[in-house]
Protein backbone atom coordinates (compact mmCIF):
# COMPACT_ATOMS: atom_id res chain seq x y z
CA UNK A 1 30.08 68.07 60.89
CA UNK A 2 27.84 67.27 63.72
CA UNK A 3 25.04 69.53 63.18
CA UNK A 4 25.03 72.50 66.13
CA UNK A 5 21.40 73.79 67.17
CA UNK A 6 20.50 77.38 67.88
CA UNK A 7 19.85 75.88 71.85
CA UNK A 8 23.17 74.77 71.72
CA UNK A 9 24.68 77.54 70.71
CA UNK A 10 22.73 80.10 72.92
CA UNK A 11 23.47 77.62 75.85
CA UNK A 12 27.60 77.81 75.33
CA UNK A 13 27.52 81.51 74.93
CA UNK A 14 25.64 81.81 77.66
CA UNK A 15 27.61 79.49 79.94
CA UNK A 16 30.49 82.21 80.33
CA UNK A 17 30.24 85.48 82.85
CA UNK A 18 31.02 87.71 79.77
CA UNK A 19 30.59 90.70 82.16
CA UNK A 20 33.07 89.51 84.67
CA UNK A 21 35.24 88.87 82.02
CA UNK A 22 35.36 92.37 80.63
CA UNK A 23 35.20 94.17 84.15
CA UNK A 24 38.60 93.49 85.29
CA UNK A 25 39.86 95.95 87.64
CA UNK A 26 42.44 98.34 85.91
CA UNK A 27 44.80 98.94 88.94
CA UNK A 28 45.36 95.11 89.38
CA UNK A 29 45.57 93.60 85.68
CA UNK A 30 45.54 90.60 85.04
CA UNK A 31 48.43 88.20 84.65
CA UNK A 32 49.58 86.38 81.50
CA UNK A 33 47.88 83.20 83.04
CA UNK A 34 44.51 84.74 84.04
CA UNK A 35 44.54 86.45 80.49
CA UNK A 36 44.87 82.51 78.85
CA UNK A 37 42.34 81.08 81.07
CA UNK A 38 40.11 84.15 80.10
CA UNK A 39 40.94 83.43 76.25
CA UNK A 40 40.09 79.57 76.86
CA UNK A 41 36.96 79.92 79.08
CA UNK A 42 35.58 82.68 76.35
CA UNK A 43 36.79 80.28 73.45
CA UNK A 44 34.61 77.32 75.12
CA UNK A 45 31.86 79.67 74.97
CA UNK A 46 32.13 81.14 71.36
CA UNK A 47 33.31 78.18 69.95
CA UNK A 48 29.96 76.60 68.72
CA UNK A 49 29.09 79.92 67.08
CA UNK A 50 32.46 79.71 65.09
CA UNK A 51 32.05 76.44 63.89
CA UNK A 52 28.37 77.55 62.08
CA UNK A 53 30.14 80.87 60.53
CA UNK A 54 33.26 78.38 59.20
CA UNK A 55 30.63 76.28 57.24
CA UNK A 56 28.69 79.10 55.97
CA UNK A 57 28.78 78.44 52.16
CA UNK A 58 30.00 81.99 51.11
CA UNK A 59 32.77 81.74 53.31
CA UNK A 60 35.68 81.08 50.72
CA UNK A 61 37.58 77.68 51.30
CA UNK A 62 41.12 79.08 52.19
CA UNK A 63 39.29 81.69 55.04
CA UNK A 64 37.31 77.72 56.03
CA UNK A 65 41.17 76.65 56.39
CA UNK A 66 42.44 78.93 58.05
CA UNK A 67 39.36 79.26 60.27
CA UNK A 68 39.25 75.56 60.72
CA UNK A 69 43.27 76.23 61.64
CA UNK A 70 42.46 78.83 64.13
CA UNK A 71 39.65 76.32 66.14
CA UNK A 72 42.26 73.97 66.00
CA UNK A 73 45.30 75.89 67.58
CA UNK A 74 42.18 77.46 70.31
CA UNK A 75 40.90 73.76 71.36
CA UNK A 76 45.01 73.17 72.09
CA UNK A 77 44.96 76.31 74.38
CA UNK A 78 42.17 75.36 76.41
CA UNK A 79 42.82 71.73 76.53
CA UNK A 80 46.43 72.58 77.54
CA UNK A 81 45.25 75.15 80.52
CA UNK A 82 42.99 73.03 81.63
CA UNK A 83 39.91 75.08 81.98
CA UNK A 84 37.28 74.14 84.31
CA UNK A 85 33.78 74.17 82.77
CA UNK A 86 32.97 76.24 85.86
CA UNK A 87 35.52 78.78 85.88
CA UNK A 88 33.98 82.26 85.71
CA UNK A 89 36.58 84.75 85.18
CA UNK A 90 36.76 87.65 87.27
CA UNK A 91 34.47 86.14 89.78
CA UNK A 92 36.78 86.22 92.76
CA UNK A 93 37.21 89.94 91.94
């Protein structure tokens, strides 16, 4: 594992509009798509803090595995959407 500093991690999380993100308008929700590129673009952000927790020793191997399972099927979704390292959610709002 490529060791992750506290700088990086601060950076990531703060390199998403997590306000934005949670202020979506309730009389226009949003649509499936704008919900996955949310999911990805927070993902992106939280990820770095996720991989720490996963290699925390008192985390028991089959929760690792299934962690490690759960990062993997996440990178897919927001390789596969395509999110743009600048998308802010909920910015055009």
């Amino acid at each position: 594992m490529t060791t992750i500093t506290y700088e990086a991690i601060d950076s990531s999380i703060h390199s998403v509009d997590w306000k934005a993100m949670t202020n979506t308008p309730a009389l226009v929700p949003p649509t499936q798509s704008e919900r996955v590129k949310m999911v990805a673009t927070a993902w992106r952000g939280i990820r770095p803090l996720a991989m720490v927790v996963l290699h925390l020793p008192i985390i028991p191997s089959g929760w690792q595995f299934a962690g490690k399972a759960f990062v993997g099927l996440l990178d897919g979704l927001a390789t596969d959407v395509g999110v743009n390292p600048d998308f802010k959610a909920g910015k055009d709002l």
